[in-house]
PDB file of N, CA and C in Angstrom:
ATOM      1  N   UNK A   1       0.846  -1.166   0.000  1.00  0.00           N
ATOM      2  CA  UNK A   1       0.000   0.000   0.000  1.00  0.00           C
ATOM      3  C   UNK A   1       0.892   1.229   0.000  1.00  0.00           C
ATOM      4  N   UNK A   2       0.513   2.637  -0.708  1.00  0.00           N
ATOM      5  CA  UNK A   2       1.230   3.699  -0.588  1.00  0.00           C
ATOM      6  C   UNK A   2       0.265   4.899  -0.195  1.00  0.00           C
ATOM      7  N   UNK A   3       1.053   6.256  -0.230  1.00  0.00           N
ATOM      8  CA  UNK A   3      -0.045   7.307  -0.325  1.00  0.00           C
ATOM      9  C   UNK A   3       1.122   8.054  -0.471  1.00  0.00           C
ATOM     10  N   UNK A   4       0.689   9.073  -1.404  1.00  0.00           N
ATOM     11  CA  UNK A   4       1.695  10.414  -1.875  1.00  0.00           C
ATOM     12  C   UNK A   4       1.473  11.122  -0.545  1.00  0.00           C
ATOM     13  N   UNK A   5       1.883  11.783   0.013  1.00  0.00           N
ATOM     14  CA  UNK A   5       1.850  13.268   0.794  1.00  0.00           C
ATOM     15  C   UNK A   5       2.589  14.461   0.787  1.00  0.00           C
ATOM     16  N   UNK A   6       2.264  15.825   0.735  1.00  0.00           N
ATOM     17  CA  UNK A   6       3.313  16.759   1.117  1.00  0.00           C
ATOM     18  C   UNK A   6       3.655  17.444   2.496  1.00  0.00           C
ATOM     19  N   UNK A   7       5.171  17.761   2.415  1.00  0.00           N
ATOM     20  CA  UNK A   7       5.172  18.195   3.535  1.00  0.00           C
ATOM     21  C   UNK A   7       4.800  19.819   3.869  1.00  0.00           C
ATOM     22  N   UNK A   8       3.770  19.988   4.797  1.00  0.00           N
ATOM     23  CA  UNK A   8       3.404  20.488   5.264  1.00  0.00           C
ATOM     24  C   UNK A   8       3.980  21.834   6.337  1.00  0.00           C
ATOM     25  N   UNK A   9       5.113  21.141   6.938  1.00  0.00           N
ATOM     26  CA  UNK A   9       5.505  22.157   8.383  1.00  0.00           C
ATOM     27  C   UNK A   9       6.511  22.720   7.610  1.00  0.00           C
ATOM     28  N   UNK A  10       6.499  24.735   8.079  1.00  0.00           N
ATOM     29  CA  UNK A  10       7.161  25.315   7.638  1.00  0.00           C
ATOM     30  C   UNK A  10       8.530  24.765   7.743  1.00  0.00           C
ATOM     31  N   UNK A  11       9.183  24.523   8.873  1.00  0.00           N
ATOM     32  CA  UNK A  11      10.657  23.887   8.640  1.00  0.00           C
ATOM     33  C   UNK A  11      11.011  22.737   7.931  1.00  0.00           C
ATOM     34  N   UNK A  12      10.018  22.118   7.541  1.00  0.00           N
ATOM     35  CA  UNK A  12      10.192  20.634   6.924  1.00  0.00           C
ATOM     36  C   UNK A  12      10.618  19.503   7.753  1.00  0.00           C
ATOM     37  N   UNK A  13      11.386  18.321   7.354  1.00  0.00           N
ATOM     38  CA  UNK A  13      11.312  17.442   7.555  1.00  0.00           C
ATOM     39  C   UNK A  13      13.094  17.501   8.557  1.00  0.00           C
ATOM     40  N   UNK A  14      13.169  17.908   9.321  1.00  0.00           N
ATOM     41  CA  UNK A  14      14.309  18.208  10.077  1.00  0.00           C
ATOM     42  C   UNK A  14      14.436  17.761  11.735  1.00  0.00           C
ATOM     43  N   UNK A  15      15.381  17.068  11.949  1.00  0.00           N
ATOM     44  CA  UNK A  15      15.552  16.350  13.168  1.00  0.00           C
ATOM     45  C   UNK A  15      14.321  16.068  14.330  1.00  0.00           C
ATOM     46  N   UNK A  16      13.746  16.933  14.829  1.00  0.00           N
ATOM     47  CA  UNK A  16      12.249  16.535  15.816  1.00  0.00           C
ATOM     48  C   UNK A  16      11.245  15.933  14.367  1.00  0.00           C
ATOM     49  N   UNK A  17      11.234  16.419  13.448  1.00  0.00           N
ATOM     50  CA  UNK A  17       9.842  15.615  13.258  1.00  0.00           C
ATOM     51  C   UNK A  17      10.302  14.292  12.609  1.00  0.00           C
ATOM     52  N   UNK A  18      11.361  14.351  12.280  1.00  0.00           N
ATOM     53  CA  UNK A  18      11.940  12.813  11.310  1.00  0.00           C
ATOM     54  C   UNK A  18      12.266  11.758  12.558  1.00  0.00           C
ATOM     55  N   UNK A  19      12.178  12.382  13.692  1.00  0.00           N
ATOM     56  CA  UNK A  19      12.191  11.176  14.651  1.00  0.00           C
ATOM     57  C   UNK A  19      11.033  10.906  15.134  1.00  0.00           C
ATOM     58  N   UNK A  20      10.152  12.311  15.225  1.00  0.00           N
ATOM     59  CA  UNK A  20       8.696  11.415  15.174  1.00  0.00           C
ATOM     60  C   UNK A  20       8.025  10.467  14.427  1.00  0.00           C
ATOM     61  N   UNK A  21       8.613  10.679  13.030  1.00  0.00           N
ATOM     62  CA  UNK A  21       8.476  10.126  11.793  1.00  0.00           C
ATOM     63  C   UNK A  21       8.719   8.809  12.353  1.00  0.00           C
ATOM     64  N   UNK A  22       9.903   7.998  12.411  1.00  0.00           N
ATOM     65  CA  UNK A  22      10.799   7.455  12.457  1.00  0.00           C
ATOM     66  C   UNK A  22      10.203   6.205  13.538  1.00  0.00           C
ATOM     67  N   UNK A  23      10.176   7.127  15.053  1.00  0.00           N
ATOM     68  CA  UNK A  23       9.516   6.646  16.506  1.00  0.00           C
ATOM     69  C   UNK A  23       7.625   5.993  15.624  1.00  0.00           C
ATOM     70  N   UNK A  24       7.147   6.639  14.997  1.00  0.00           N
ATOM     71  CA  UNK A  24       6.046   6.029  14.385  1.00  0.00           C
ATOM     72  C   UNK A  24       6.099   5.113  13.792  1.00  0.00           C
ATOM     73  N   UNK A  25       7.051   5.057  12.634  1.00  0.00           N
ATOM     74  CA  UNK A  25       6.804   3.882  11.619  1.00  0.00           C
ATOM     75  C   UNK A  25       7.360   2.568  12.519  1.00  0.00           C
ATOM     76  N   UNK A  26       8.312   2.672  13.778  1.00  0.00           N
ATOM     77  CA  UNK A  26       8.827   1.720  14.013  1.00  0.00           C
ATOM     78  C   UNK A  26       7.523   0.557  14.987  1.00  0.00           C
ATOM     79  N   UNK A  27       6.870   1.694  15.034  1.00  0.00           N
ATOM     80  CA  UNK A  27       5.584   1.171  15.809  1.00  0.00           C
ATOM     81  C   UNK A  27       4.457  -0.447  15.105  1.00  0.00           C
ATOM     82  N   UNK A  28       4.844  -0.150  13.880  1.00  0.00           N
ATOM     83  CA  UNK A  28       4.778  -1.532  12.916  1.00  0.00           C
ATOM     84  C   UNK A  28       5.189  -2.232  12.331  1.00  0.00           C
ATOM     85  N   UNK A  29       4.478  -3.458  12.230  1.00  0.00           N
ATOM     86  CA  UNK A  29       5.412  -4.932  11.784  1.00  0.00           C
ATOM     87  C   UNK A  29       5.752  -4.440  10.253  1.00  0.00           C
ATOM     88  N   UNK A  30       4.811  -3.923   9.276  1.00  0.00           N
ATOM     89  CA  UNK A  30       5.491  -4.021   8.162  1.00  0.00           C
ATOM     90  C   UNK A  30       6.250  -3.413   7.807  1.00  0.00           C
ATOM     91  N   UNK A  31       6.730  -3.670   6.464  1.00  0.00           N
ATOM     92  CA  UNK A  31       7.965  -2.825   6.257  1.00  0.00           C
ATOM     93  C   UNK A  31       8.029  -1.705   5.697  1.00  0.00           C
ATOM     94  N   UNK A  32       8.363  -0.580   6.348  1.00  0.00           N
ATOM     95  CA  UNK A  32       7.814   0.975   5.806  1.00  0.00           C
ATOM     96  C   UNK A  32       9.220   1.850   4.898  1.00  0.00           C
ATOM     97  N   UNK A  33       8.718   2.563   4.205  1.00  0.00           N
ATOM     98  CA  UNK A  33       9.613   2.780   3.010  1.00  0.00           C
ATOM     99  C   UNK A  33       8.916   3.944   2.680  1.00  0.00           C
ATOM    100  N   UNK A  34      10.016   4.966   2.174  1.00  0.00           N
ATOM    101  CA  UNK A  34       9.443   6.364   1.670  1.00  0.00           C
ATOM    102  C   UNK A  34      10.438   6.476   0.539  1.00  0.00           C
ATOM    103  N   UNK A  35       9.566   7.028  -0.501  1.00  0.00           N
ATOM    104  CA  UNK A  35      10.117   7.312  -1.844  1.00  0.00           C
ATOM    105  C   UNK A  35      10.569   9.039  -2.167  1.00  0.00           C
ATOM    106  N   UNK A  36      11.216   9.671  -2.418  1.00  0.00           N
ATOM    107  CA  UNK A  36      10.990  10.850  -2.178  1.00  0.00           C
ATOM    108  C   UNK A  36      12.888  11.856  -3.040  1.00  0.00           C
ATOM    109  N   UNK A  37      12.349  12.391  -4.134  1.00  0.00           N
ATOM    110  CA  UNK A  37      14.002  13.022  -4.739  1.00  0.00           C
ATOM    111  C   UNK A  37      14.134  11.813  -5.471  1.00  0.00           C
ATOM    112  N   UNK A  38      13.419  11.183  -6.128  1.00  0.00           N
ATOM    113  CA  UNK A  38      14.395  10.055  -6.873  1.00  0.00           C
ATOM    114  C   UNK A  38      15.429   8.972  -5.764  1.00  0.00           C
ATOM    115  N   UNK A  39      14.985   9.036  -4.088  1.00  0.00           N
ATOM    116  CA  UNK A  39      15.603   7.880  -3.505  1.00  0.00           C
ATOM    117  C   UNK A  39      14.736   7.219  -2.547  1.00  0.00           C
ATOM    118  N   UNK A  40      14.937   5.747  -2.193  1.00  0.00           N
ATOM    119  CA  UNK A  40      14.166   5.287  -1.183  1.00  0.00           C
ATOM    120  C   UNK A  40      14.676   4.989  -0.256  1.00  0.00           C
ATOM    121  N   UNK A  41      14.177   5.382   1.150  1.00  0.00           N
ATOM    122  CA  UNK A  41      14.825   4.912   2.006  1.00  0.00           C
ATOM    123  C   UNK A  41      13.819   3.894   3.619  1.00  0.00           C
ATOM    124  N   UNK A  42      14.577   3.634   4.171  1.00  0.00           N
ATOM    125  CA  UNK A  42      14.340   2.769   5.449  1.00  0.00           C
ATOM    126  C   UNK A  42      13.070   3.639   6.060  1.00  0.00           C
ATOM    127  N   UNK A  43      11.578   3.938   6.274  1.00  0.00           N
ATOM    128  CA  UNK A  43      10.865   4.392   7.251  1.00  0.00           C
ATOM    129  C   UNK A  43      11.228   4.349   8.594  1.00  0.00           C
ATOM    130  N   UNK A  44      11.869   4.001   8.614  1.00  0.00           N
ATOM    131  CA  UNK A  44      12.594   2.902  10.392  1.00  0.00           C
ATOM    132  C   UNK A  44      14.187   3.832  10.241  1.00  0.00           C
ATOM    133  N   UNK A  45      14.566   3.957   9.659  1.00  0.00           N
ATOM    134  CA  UNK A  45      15.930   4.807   9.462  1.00  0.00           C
ATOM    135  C   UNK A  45      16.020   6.277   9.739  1.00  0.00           C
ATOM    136  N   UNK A  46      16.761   7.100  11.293  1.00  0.00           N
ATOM    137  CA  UNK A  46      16.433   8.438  11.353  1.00  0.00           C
ATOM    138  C   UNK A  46      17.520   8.943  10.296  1.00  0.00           C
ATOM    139  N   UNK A  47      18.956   7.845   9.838  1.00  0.00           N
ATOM    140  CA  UNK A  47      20.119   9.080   9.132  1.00  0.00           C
ATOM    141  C   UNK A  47      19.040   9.015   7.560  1.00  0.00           C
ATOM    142  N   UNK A  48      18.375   7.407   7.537  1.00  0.00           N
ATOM    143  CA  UNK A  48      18.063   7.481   5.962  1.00  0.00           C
ATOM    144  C   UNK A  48      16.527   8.986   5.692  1.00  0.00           C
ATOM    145  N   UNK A  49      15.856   8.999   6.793  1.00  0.00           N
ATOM    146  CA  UNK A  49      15.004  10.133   6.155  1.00  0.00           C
ATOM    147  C   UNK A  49      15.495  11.377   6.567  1.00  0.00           C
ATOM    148  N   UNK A  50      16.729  11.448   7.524  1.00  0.00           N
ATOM    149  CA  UNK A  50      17.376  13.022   6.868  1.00  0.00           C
ATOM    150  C   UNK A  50      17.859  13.020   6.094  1.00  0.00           C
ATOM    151  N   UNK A  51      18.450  12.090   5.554  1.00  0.00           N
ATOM    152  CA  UNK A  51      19.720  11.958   4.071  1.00  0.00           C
ATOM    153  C   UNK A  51      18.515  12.453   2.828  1.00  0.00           C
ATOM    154  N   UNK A  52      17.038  12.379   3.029  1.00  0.00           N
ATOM    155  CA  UNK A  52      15.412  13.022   1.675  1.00  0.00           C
ATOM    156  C   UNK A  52      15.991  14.671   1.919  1.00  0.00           C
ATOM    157  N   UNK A  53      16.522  15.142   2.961  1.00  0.00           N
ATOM    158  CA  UNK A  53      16.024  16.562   2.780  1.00  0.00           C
ATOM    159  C   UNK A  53      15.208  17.505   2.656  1.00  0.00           C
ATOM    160  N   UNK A  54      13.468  16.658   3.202  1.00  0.00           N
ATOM    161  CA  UNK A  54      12.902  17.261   2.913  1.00  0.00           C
ATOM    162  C   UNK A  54      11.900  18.740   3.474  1.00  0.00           C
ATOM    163  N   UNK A  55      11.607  19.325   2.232  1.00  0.00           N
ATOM    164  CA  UNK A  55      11.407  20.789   2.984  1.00  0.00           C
ATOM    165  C   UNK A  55       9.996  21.274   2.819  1.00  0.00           C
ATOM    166  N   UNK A  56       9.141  21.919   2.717  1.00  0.00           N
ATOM    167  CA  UNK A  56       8.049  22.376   2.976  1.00  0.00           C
ATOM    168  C   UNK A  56       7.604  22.252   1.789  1.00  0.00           C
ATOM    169  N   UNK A  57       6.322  21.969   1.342  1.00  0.00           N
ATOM    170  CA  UNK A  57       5.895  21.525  -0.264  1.00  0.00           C
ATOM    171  C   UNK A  57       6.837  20.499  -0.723  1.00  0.00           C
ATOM    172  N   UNK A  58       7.657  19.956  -0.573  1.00  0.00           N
ATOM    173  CA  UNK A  58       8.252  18.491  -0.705  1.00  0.00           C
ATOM    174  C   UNK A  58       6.926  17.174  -1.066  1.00  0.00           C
ATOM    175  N   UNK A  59       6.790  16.981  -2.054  1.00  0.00           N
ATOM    176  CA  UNK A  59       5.946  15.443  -1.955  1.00  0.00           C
ATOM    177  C   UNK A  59       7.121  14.051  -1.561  1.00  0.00           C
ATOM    178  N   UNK A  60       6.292  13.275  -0.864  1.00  0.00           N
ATOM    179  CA  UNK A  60       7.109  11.731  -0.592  1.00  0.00           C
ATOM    180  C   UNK A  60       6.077  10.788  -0.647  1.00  0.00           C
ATOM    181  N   UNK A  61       6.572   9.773  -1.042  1.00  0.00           N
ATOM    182  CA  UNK A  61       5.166   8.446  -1.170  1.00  0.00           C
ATOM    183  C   UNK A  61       5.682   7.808  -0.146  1.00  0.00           C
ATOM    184  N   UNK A  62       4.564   7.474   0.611  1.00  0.00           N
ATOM    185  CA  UNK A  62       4.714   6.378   2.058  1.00  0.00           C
ATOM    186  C   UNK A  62       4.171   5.184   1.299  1.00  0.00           C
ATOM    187  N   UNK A  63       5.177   3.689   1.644  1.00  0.00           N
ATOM    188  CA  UNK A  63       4.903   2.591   0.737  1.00  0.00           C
ATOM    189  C   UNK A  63       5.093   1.860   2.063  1.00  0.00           C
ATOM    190  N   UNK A  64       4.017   0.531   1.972  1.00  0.00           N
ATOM    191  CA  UNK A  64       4.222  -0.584   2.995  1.00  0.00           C
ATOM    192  C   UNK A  64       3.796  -1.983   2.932  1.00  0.00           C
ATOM    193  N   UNK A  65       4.205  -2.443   3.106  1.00  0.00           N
ATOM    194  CA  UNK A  65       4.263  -4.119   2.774  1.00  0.00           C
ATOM    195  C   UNK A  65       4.041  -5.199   4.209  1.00  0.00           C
ATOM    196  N   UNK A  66       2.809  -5.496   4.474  1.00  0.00           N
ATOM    197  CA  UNK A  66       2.913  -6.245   5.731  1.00  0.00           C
ATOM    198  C   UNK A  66       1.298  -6.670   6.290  1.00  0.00           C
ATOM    199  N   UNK A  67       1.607  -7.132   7.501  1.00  0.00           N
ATOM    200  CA  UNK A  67       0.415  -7.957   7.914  1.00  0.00           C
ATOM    201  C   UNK A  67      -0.714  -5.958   8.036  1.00  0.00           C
ATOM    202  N   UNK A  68       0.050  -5.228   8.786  1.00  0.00           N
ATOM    203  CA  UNK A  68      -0.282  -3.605   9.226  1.00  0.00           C
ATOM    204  C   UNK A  68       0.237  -2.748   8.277  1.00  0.00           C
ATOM    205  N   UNK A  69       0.137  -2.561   7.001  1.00  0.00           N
ATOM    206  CA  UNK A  69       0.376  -1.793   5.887  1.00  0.00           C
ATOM    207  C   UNK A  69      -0.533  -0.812   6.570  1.00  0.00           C
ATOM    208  N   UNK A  70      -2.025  -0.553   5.753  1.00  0.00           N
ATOM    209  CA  UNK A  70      -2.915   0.192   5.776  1.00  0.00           C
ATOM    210  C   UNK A  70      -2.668   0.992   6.862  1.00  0.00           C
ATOM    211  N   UNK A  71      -2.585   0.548   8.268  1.00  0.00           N
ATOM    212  CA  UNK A  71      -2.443   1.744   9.720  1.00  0.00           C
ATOM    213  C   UNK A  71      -1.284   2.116  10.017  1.00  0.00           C
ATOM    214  N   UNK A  72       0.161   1.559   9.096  1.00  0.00           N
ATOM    215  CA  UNK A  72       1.135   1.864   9.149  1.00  0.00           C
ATOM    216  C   UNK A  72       1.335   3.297   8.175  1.00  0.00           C
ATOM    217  N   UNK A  73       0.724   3.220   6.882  1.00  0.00           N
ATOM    218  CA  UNK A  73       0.782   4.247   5.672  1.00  0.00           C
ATOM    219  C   UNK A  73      -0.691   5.451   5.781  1.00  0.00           C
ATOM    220  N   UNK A  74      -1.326   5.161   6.870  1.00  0.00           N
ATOM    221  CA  UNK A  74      -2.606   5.909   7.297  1.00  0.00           C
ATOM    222  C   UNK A  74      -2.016   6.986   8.362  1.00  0.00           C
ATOM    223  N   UNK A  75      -0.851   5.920   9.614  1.00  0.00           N
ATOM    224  CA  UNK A  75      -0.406   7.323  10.271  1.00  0.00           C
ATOM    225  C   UNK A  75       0.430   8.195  10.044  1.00  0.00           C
ATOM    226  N   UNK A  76       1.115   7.646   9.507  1.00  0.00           N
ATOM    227  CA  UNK A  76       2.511   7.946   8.851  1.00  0.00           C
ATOM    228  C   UNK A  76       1.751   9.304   8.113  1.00  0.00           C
ATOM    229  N   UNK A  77       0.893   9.181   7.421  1.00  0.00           N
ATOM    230  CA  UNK A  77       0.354  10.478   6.662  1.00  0.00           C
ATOM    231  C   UNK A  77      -0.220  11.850   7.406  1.00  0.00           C
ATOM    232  N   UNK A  78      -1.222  10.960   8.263  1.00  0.00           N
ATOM    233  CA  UNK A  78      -1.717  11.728   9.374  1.00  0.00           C
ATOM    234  C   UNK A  78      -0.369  12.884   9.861  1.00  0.00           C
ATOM    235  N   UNK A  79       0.155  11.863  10.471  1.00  0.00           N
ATOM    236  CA  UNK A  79       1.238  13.035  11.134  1.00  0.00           C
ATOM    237  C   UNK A  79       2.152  13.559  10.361  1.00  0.00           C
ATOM    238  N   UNK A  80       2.567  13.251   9.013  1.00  0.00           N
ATOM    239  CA  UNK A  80       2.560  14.307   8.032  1.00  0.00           C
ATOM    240  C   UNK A  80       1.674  15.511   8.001  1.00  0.00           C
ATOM    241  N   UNK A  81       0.677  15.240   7.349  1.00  0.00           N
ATOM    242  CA  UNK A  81      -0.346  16.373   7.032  1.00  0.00           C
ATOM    243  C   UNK A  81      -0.278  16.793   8.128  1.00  0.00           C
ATOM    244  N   UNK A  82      -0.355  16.621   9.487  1.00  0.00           N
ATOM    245  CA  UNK A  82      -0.314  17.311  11.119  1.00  0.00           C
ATOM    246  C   UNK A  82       0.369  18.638  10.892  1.00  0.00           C
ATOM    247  N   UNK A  83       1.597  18.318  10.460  1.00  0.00           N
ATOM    248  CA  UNK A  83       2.118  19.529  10.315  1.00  0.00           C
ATOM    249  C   UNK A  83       3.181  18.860  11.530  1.00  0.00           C
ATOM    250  N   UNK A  84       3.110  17.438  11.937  1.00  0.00           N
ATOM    251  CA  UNK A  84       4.339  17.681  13.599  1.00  0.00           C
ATOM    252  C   UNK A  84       4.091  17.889  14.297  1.00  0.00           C
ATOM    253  N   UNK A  85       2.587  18.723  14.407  1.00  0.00           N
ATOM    254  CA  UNK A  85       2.369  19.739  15.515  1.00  0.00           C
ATOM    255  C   UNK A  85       2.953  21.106  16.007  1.00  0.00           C
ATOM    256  N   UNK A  86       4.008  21.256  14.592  1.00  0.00           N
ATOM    257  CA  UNK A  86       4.413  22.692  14.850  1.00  0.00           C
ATOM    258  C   UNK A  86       3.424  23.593  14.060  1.00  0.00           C
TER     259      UNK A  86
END
């Protein structure tokens, strides 16, 4: 399962929220993966989703493969679109 999203929070995708990111996806069995710049990396990885760079209007596809795809690529978006909460 996937879902495009953009990022949302004015600072982008920079150390507090890529570990929220990160602290989330690890929360499920399947295997979570973000596409994003022409690279893919580990959902579960904090150096691999700072190594995206990503910044405000940035799109990334959340992709997942597992018994918990669907609530894995559902929050993962959520707290995208959140904004982080900043």
């Amino acid at each position: 399962m996937e879902k495009l999203v953009t990022i949302t929070n004015a600072s982008g995708l920079h150390a507090r929220p890529a570990g929220m990111f990160v602290k989330k996806a690890a929360e499920f069995k399947s295997t979570v993966e973000v596409n994003a710049k022409g690279k893919t990396v580990n959902a579960k990885s904090i150096m691999g989703i700072m190594s995206l760079g990503l910044a405000q209007g940035d799109e990334l596809t959340i992709v997942a493969n597992g018994e918990d795809q669907e609530a894995a690529v559902n929050a993962l978006a959520e707290l995208i679109e959140s904004g982080f909460g900043e």
